[in-house]
Protein backbone atom coordinates (compact mmCIF):
# COMPACT_ATOMS: atom_id res chain seq x y z
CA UNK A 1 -3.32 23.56 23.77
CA UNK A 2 -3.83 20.17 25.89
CA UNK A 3 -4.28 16.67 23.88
CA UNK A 4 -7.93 16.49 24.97
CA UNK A 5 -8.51 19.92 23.73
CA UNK A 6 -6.89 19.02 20.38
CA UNK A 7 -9.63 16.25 19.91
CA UNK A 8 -12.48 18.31 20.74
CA UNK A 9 -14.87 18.39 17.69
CA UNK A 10 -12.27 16.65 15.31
CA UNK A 11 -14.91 14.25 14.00
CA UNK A 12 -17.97 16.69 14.20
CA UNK A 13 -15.77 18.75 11.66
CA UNK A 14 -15.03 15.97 9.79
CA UNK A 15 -18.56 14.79 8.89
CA UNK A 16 -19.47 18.78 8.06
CA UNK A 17 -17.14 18.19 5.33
CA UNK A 18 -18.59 14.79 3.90
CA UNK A 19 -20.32 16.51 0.71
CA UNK A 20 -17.26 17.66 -0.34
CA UNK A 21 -15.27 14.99 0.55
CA UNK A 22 -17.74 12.52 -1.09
CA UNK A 23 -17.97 14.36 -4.16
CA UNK A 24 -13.88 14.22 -4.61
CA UNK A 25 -13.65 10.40 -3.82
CA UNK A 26 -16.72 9.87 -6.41
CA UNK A 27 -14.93 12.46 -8.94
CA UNK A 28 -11.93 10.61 -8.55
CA UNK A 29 -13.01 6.84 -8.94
CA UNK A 30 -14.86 7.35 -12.02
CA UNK A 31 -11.64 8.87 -13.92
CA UNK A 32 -8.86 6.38 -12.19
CA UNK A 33 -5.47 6.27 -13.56
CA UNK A 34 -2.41 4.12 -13.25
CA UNK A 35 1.70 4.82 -12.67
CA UNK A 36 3.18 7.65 -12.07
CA UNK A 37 1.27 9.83 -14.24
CA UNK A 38 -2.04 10.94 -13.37
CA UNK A 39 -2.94 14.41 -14.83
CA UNK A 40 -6.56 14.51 -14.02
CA UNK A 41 -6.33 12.91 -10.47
CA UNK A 42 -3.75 15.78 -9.69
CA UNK A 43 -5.98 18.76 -10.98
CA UNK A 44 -8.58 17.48 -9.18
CA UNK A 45 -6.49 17.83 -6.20
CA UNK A 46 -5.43 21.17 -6.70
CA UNK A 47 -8.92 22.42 -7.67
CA UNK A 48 -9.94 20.84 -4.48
CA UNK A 49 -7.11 22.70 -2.27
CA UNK A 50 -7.38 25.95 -4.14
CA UNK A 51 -7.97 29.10 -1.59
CA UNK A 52 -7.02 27.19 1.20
CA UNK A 53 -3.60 29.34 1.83
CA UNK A 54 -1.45 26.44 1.03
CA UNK A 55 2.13 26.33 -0.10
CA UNK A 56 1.89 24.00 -3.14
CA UNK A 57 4.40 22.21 -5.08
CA UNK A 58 3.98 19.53 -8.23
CA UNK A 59 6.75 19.40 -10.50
CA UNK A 60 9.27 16.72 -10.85
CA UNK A 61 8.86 13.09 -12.58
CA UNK A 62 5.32 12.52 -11.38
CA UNK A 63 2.38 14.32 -10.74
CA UNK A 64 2.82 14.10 -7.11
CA UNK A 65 1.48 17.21 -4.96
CA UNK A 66 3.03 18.09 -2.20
CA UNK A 67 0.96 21.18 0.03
CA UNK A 68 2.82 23.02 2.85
CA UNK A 69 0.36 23.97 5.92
CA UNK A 70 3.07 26.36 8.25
CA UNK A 71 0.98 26.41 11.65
CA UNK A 72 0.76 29.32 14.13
CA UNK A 73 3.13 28.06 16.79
CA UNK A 74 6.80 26.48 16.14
CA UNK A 75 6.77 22.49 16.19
CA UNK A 76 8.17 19.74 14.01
CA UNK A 77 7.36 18.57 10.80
CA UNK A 78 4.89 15.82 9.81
CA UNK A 79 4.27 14.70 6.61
CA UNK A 80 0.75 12.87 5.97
CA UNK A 81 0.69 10.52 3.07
CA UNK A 82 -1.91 9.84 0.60
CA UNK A 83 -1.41 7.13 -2.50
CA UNK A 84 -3.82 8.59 -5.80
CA UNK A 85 -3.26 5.58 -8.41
CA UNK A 86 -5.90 2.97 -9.61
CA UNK A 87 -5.27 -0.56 -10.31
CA UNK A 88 -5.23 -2.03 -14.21
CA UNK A 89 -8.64 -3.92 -14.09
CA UNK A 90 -11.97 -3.34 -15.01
CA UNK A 91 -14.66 -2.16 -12.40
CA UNK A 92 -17.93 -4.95 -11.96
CA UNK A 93 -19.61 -2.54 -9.00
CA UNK A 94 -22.41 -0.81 -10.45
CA UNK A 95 -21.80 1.97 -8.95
CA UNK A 96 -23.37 5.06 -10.75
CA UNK A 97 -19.75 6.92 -10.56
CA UNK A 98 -18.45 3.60 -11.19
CA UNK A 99 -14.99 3.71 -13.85
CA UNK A 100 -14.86 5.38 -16.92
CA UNK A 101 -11.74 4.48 -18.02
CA UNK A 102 -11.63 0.98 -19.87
CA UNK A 103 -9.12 -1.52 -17.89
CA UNK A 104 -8.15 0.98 -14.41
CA UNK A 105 -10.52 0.97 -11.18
CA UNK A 106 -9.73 2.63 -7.87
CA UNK A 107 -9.55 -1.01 -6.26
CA UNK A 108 -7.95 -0.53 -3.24
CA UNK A 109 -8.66 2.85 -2.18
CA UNK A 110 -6.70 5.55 -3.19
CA UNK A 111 -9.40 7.71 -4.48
CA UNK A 112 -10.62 7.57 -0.42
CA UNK A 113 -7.40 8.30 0.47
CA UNK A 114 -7.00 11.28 -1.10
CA UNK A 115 -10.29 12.22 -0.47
CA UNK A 116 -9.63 12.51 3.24
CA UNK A 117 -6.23 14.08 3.39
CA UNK A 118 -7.94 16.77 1.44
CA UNK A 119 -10.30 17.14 4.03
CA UNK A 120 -7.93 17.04 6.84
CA UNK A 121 -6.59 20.37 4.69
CA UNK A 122 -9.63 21.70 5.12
CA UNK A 123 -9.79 20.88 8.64
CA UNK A 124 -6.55 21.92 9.27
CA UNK A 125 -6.24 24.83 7.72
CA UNK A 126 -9.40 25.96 9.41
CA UNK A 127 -7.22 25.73 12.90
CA UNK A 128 -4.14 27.24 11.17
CA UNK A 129 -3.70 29.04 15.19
CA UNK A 130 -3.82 25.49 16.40
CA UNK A 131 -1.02 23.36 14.32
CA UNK A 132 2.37 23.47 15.94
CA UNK A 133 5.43 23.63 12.98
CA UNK A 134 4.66 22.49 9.56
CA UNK A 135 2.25 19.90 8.04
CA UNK A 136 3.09 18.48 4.67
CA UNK A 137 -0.05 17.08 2.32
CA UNK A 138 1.58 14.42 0.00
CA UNK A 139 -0.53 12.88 -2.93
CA UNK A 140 1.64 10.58 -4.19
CA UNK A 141 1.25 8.71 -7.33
CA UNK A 142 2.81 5.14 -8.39
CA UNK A 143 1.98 3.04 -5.45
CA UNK A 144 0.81 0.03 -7.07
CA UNK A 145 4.28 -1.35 -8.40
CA UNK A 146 5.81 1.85 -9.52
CA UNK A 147 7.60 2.80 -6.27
CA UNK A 148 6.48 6.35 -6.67
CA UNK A 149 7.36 6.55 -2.67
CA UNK A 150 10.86 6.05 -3.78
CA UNK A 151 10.83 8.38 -7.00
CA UNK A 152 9.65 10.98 -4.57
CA UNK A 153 12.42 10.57 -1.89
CA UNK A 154 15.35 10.38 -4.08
CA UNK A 155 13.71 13.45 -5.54
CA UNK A 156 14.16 14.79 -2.12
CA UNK A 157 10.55 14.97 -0.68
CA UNK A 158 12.11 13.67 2.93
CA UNK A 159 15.18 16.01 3.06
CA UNK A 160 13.24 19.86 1.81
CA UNK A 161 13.28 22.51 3.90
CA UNK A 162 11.79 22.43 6.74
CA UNK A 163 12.78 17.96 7.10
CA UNK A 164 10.33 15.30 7.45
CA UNK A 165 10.36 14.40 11.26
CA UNK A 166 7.53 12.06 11.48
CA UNK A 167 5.12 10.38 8.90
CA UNK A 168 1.37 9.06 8.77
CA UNK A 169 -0.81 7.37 6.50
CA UNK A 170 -4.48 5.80 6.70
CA UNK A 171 -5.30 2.47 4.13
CA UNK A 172 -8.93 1.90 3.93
CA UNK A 173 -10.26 -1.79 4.79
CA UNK A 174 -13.48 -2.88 3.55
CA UNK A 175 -12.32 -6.29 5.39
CA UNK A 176 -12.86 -4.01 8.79
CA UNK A 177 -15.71 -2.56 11.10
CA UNK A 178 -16.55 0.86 9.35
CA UNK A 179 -14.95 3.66 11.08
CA UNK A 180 -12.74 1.19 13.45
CA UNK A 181 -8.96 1.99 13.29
CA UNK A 182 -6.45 -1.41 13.29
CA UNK A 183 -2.35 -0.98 13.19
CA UNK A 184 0.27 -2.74 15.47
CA UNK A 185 4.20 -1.38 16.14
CA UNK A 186 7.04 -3.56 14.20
CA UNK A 187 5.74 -5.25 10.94
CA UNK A 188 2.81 -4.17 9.42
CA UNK A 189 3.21 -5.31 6.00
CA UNK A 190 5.18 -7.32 3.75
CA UNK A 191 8.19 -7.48 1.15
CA UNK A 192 6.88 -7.93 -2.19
CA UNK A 193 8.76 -10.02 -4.69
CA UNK A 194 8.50 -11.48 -7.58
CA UNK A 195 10.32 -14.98 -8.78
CA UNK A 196 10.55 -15.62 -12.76
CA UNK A 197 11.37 -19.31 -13.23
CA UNK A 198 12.54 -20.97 -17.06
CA UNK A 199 12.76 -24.81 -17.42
CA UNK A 200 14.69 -25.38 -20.65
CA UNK A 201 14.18 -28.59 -22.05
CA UNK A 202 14.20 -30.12 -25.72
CA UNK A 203 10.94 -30.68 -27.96
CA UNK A 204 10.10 -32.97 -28.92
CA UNK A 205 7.06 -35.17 -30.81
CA UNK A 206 4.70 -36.08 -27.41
CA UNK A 207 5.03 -40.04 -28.33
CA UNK A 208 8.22 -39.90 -28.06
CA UNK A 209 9.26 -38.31 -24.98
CA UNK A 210 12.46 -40.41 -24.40
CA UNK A 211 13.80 -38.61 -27.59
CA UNK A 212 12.83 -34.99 -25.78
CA UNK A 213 13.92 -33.34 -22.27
CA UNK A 214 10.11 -32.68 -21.14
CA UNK A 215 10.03 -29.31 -19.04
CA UNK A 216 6.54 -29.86 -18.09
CA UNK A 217 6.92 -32.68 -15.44
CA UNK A 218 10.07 -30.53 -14.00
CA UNK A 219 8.42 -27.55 -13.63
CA UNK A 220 5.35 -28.99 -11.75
CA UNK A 221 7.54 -30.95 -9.48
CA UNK A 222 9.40 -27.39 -8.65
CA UNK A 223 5.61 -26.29 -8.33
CA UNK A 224 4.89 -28.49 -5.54
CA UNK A 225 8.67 -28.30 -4.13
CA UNK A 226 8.30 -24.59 -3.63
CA UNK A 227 5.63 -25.16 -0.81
CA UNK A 228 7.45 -27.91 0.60
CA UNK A 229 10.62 -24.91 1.10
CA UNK A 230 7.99 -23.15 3.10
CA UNK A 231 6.92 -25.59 5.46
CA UNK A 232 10.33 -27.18 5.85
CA UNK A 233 12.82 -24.78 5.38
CA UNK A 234 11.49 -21.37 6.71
CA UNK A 235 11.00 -20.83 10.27
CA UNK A 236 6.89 -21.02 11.61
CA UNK A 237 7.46 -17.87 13.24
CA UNK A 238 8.49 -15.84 10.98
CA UNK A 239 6.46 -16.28 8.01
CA UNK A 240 6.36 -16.50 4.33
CA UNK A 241 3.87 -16.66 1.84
CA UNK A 242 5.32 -18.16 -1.46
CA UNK A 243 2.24 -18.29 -4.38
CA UNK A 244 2.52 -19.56 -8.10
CA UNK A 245 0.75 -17.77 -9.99
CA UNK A 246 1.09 -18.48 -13.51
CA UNK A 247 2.40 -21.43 -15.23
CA UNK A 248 2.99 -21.46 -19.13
CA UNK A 249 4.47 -24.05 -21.56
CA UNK A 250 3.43 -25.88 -24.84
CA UNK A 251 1.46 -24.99 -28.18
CA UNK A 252 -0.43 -27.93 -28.84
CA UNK A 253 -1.63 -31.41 -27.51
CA UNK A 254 1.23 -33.29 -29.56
CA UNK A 255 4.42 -31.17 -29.04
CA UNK A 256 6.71 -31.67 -26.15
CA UNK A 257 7.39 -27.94 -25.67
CA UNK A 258 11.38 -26.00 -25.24
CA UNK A 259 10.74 -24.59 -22.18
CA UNK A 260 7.68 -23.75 -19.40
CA UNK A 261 7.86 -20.66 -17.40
CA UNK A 262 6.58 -19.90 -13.67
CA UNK A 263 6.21 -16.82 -12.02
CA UNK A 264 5.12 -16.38 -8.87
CA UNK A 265 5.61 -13.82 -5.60
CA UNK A 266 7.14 -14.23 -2.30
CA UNK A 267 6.07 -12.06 0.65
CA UNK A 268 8.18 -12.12 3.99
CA UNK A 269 8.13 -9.97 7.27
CA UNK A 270 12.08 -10.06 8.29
CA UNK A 271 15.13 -9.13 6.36
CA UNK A 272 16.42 -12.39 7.50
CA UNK A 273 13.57 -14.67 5.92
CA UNK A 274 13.66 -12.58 2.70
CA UNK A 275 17.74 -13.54 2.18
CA UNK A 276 16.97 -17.39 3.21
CA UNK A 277 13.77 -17.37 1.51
CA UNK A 278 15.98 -16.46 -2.28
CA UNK A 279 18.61 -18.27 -1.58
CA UNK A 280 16.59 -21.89 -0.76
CA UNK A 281 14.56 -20.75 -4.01
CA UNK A 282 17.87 -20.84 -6.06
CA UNK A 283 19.12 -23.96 -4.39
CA UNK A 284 16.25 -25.90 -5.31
CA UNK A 285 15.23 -24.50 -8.92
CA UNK A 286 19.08 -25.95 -9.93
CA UNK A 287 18.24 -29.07 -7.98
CA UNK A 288 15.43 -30.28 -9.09
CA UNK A 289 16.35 -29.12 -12.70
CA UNK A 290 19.69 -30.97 -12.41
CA UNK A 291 18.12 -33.89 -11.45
CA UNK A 292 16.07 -34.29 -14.43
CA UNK A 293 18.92 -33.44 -16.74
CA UNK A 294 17.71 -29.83 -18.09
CA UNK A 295 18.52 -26.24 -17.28
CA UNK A 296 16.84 -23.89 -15.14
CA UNK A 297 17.18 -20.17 -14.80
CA UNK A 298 15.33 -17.96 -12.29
CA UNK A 299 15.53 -14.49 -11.70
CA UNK A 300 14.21 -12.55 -8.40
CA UNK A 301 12.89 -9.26 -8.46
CA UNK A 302 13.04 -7.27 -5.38
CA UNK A 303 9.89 -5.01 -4.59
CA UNK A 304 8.60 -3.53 -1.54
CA UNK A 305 10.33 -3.77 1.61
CA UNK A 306 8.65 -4.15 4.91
CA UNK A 307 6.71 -1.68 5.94
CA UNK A 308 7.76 -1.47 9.67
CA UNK A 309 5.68 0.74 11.75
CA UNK A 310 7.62 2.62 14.53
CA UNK A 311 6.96 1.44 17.79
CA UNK A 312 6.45 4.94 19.75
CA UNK A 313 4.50 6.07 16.74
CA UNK A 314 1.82 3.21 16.10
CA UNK A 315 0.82 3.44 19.83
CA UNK A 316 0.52 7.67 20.00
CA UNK A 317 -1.79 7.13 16.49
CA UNK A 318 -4.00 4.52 18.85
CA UNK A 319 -4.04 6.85 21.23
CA UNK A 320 -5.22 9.29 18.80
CA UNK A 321 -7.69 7.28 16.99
CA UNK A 322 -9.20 6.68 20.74
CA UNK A 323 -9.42 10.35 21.66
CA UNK A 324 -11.44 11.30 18.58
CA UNK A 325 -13.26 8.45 17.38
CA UNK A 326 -13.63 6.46 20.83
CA UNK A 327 -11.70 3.76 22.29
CA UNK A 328 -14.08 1.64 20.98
CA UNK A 329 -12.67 2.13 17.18
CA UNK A 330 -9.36 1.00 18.19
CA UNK A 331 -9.05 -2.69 17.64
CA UNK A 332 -4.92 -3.86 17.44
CA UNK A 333 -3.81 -5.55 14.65
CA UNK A 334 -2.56 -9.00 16.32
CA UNK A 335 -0.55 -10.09 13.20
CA UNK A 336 1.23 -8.50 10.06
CA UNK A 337 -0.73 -8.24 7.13
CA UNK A 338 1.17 -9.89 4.19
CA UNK A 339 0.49 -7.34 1.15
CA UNK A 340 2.89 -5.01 0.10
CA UNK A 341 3.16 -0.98 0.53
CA UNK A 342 5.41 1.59 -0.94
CA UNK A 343 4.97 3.65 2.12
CA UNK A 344 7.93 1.22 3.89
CA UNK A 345 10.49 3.54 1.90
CA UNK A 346 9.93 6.71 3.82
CA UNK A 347 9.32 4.51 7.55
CA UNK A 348 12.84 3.31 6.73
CA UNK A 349 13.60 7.01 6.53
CA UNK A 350 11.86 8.80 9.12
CA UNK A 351 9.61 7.20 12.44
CA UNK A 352 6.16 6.87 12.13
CA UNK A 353 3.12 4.42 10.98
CA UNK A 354 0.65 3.60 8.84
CA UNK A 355 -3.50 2.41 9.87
CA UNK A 356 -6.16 0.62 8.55
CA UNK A 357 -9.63 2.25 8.33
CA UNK A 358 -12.10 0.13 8.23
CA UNK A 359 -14.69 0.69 5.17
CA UNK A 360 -16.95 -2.46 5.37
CA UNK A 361 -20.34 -1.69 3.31
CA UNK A 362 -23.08 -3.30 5.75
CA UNK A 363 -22.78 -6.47 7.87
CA UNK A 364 -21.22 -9.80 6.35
CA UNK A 365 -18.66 -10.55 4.19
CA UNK A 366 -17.60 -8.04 1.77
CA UNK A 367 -15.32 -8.25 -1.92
CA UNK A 368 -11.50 -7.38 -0.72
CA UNK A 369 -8.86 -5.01 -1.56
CA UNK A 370 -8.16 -5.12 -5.59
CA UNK A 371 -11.26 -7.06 -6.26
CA UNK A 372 -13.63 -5.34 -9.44
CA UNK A 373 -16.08 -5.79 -6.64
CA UNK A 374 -14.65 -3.79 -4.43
CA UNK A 375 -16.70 -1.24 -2.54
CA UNK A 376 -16.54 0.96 0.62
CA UNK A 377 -18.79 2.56 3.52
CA UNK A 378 -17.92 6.06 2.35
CA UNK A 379 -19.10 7.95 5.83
CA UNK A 380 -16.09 5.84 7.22
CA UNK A 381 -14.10 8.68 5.59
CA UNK A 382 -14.88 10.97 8.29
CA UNK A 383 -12.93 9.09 10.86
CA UNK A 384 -10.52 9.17 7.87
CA UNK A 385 -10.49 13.13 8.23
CA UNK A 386 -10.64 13.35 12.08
CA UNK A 387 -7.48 11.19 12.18
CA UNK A 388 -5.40 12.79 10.08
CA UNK A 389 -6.30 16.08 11.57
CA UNK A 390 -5.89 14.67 15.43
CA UNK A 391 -2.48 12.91 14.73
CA UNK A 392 -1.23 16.42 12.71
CA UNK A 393 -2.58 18.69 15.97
CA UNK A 394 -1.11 15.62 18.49
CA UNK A 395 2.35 15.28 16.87
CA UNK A 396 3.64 18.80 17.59
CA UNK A 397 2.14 18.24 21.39
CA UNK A 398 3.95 14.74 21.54
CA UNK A 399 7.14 16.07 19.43
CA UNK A 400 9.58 13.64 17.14
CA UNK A 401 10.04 10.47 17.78
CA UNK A 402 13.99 8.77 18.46
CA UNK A 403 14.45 6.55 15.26
């Protein structure tokens, strides 16, 4: 079968299977859950893939699925990716299928997600004859801050017979054009981590601070120090985004308090800038609480790593995403975005890339990824579909990629 044949129709299909795709997204959303157990999500998903001729597997520490597709002609094996946990806040949409569950929305688009690799199933098993080697469905559970990516590969979702060769996954962007597709090769999105700071001081009464060790004043000049590391000490052109996000200290207005605490998160886009980037953060926490004659612990947490699309890959899934949606949906990604992904675990493992979908509802500005505002253009799931199914029918054409 030649490339061009491969995209005939993709999208066509796609949108016959909007009602059904729509009605899993909508099911989805209004029952989110969080971590790495989702019961409901997951029966949805198999109720959804049920008669499709699937080889199915769930099982483990999650409640991942994983769905084998074998194709009718020999060819590699891809694995398409699809994240299926909500995020812990409470939904201010109005939408009629709008959360149900008290404190967990689908904020970022998960429930789309899995919406469209199920149709892509559908699609895909409808040209069974078509699909070179094996496709593997993965709904995987625990993105947001639970690693479920990792979970899965130590669990040996990479290395199962028949091996992961390549691997593609689709983020919705309500930020972006509805229907346009946006990636670029290299970086696509940050390292997550997280920096826990503790000024120890000594209370004391608040008109006397010469009898106390004040933590307050410390931590707020490490506050504005922190940005000053950024600009001063990090290189421009390789950037990092260091944020504060909580401060907390004191009981009352006429207590000098023990301690105050900061936490805060650091995202970076080289291995290099994420080593520097810790150790300046160490150097100066000790510094500055040195200086002022109190201790200072601080403790980094390592998260995400970068998610680093492969080269060869992110240009064949432009390529793709031009065939069946139109070059004119194809708009590169000119710099990294700086949120985190869980999806960089298995790109370290295996080549391949991840794209943004753009969702926007309407012209203008719309509310962002994990806002309680948060909504998308929901026929912008059929490009979803056609993708998936055009990079699945592509790869076997195209063959693995050299890490």
């Amino acid at each position: 079968m030649r490339e061009a044949e491969a995209a005939d129709g993709l999208l066509d299909e796609a949108r016959a299977l909007m009602p059904e795709v729509v009605a899993l997204r909508r099911r989805i959303h209004a029952r989110p859950e969080l971590g790495l157990e989702l019961p409901e999500t997951q029966r949805a998903i198999l109720e959804a893939l049920e008669g499709l001729d699937l080889e199915l597997h769930t099982g483990g520490s999650t409640s991942a699925v994983v769905a084998h597709l074998t194709g009718g002609r020999p060819g590699p094996t891809l694995l398409l990716r699809a994240d299926m946990d909500a995020l812990p806040l409470d939904e201010d949409t109005g939408l009629e299928f709008g959360s149900r569950t008290e404190g967990a929305m689908h904020a970022c688009g998960h429930d789309a997600h899995v919406a469209m690799l199920v149709g892509a199933a559908k699609l895909l098993a409808s040209r069974r004859e078509d699909v070179p080697g094996t496709l593997k469905f993965l709904f995987q559970p625990g993105e947001e801050g639970h690693g479920g990516a990792r979970v899965l590969i130590e669990e040996g979702l990479l290395d199962a017979t028949p091996r992961v060769e390549g691997a593609f996954a689709i983020h919705v962007d309500p930020s972006l054009p509805s229907g346009v597709v946006s990636t670029r090769p290299g970086p696509l999105l940050a390292a997550g981590d997280v920096f826990a700071i503790q000024v120890k001081g000594r209370g004391g009464h608040a008109s006397q601070p010469h009898r106390a060790r004040d933590p307050i004043p410390v931590a707020c000049e490490i506050v504005g120090a922190l940005q000053t590391l950024v600009t001063r000490r990090m290189h421009a052109f390789d950037p990092v985004v260091l944020t504060v996000t909580q401060v907390h200290a004191g009981t009352t207005h006429n207590v000098i308090p023990e301690d105050a605490r900061i936490l805060g998160t650091v995202r970076t886009v080289s291995a290099e800038a994420r080593g520097k980037v810790e150790e300046h953060l160490r150097q100066l926490v000790k510094g500055v609480a040195e200086a002022h004659g109190v201790e200072a612990k601080i403790h980094v947490f390592h998260g995400y790593p970068v998610t680093v699309n492969h080269a060869g890959f992110a240009s064949f899934a432009e390529e793709v995403g031009g065939a069946v949606l139109g070059p004119d949906r194809v708009a590169p990604l000119e710099v990294p975005v700086m949120g985190a992904e869980d999806f960089s675990y298995i790109l370290e493992r295996v080549p391949g890339a991840m794209v943004f979908l753009g969702a926007r509802p309407g012209e203008g500005p719309a509310a962002p990824l994990h806002s309680n505002r948060m909504v998308l253009d929901e026929a912008a799931m059929a490009a979803g579909v056609a993708l998936h199914a055009g990079v699945a029918l592509r790869f076997g054409e195209r063959g693995p990629l050299a890490p």
